[in-house]
Protein backbone atom coordinates (compact mmCIF):
# COMPACT_ATOMS: atom_id res chain seq x y z
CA UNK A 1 -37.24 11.49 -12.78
CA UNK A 2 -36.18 12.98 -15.88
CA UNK A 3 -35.11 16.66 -15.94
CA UNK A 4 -35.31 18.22 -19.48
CA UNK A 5 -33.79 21.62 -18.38
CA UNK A 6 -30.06 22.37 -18.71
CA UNK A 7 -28.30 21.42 -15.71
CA UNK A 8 -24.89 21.74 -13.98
CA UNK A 9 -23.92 20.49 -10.45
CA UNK A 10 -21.93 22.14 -8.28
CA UNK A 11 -19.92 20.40 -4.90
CA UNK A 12 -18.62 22.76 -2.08
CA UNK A 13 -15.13 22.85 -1.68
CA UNK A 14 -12.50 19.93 -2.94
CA UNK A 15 -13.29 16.56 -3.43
CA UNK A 16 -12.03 13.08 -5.04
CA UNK A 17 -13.43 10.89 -8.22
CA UNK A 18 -12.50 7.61 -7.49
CA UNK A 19 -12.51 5.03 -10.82
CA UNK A 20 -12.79 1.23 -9.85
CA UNK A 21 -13.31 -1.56 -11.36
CA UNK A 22 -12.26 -5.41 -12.47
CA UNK A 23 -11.83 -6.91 -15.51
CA UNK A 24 -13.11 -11.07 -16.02
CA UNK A 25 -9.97 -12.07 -17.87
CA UNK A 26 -11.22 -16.15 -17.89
CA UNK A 27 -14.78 -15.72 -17.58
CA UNK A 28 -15.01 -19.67 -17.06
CA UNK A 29 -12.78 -19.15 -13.77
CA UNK A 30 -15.90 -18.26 -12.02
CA UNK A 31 -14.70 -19.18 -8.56
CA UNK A 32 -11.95 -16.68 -9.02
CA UNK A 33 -13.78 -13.47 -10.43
CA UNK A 34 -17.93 -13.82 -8.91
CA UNK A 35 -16.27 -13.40 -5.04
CA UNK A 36 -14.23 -10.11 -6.30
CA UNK A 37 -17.88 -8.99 -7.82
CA UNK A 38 -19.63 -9.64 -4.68
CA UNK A 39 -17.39 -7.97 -2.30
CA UNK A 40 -17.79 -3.87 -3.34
CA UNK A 41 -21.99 -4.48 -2.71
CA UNK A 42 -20.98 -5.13 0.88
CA UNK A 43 -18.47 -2.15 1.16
CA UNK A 44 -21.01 0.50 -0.56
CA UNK A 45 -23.51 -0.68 2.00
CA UNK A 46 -21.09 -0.07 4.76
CA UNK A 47 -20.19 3.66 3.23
CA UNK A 48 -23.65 4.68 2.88
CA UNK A 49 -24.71 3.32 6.27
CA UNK A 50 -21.37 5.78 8.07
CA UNK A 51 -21.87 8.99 5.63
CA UNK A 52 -18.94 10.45 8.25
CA UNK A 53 -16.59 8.25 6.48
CA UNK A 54 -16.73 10.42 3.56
CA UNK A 55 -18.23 8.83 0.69
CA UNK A 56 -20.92 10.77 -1.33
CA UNK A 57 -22.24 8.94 -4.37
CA UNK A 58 -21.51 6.26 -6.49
CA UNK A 59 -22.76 5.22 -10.11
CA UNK A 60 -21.64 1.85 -11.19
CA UNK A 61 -21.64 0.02 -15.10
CA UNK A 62 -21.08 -3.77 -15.92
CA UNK A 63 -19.25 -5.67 -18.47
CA UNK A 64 -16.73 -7.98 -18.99
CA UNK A 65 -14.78 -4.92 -17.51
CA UNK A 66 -17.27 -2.82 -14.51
CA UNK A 67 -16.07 0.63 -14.15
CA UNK A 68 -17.39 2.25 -10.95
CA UNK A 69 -17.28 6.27 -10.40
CA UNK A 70 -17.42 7.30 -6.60
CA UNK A 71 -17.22 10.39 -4.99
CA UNK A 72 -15.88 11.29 -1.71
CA UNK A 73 -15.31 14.13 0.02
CA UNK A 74 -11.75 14.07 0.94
CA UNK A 75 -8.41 12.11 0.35
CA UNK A 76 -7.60 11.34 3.23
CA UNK A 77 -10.94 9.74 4.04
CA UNK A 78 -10.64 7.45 0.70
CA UNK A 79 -7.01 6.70 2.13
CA UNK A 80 -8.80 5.82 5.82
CA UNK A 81 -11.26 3.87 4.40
CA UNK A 82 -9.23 1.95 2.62
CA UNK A 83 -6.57 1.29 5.30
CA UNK A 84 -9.10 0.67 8.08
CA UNK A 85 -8.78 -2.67 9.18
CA UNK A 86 -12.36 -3.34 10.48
CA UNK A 87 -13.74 -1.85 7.78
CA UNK A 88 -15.16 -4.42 4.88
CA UNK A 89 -12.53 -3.12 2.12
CA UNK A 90 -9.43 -4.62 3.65
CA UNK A 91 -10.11 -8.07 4.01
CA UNK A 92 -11.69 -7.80 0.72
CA UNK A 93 -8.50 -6.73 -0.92
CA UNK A 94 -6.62 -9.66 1.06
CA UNK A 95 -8.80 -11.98 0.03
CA UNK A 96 -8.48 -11.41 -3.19
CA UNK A 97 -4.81 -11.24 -2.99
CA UNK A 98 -4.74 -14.86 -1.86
CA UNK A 99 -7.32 -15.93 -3.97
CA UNK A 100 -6.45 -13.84 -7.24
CA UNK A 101 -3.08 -12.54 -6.83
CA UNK A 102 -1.33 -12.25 -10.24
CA UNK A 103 -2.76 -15.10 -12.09
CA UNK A 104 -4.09 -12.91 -14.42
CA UNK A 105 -7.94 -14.52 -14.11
CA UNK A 106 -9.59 -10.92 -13.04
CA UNK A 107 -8.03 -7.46 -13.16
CA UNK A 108 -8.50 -4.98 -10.54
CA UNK A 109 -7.78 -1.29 -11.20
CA UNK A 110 -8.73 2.51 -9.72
CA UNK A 111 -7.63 5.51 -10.56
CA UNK A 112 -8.15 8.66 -8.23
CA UNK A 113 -8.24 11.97 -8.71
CA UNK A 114 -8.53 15.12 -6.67
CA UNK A 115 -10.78 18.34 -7.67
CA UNK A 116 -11.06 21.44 -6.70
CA UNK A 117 -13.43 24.65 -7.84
CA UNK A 118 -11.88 25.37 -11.55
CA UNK A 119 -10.58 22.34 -11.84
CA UNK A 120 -14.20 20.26 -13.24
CA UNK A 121 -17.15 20.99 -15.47
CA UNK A 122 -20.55 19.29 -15.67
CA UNK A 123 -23.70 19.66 -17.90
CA UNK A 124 -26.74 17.48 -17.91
CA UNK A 125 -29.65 17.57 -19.95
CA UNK A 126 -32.62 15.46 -20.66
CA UNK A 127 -31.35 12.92 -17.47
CA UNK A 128 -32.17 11.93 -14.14
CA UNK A 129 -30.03 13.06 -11.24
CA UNK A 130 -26.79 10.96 -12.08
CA UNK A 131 -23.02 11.05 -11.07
CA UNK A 132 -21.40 14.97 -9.73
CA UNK A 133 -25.49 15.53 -9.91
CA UNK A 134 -26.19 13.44 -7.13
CA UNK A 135 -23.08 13.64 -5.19
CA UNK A 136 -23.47 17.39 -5.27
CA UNK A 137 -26.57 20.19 -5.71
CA UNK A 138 -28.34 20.61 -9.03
CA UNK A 139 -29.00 23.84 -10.41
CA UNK A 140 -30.09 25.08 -13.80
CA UNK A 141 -27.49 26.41 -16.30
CA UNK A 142 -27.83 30.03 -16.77
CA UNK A 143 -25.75 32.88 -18.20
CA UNK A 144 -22.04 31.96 -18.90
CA UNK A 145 -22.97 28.57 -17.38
CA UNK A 146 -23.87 27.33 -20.52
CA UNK A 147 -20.98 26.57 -22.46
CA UNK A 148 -17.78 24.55 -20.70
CA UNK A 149 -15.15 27.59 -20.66
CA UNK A 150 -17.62 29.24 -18.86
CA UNK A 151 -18.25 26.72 -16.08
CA UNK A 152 -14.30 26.04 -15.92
CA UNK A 153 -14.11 30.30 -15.80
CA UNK A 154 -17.26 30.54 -12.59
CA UNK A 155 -15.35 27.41 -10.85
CA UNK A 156 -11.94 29.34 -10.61
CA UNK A 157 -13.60 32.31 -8.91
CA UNK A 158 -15.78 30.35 -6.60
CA UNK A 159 -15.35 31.07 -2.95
């Protein structure tokens, strides 16, 4: 559903943007990229069926390079996750390292980063819950919540 009104969304405490993605480098290599595609469908299923892992929300976008933003609630549950050896990420990555390695067929990248109140900024108007907004609580945009300095400024003097 659409939401006209000025929005901002708002997540308790710290949290972590994770970035991930691949890149088809020899999109006629299918053999070598469509297994890498298939393998994060499995691993968001896992995360949203074990919310006590730590993963919130995720929006994904494809290309020729996909670009993934997730949201978790701690470091050191990304870190778990991603370590945890009966979990579906790690064979995933190993497979792909025997499969893939550095012959340069498909990219794999992520960048992660941690946030805290006053550290991140949202708006959202005219849009359907989407990204922070669904990872965190919607509320409208009111007072000095309407311009980005001000949202940076409420953030640093959250509890």
């Amino acid at each position: 559903m659409i939401r006209s009104e000025r929005l901002i969304s708002n997540l308790e405490g710290e949290f972590v943007v994770f970035l991930i993605g691949l890149r088809i480098n020899k999109p006629l290599l299918v053999h070598k990229w469509w297994p890498v595609t298939q393998a994060m469908p499995r691993m968001l299923e896992e995360l949203n069926r074990q919310p006590e892992l730590g993963f919130l929300h995720a929006e994904m976008w494809f290309s020729r390079t996909t670009i993934m933003v997730q949201y978790w609630r701690s470091m050191e549950q990304l870190l778990a996750y991603a370590r945890n050896k009966t979990a579906e990420h790690l064979p995933a990555w190993q497979a792909f390292n025997k499969a893939v390695g550095t012959n340069g067929s498909v990219g794999i990248w992520h960048e992660t980063y941690a946030a805290s109140p006053g550290t991140y900024e949202n708006m959202y108007v005219n849009m359907p819950p989407f990204g922070l907004g669904k990872a965190g609580t919607l509320r409208p945009a009111t007072g000095g919540m309407h311009s980005a300095a001000g949202r940076l400024s409420k953030g640093k003097n959250a509890p």
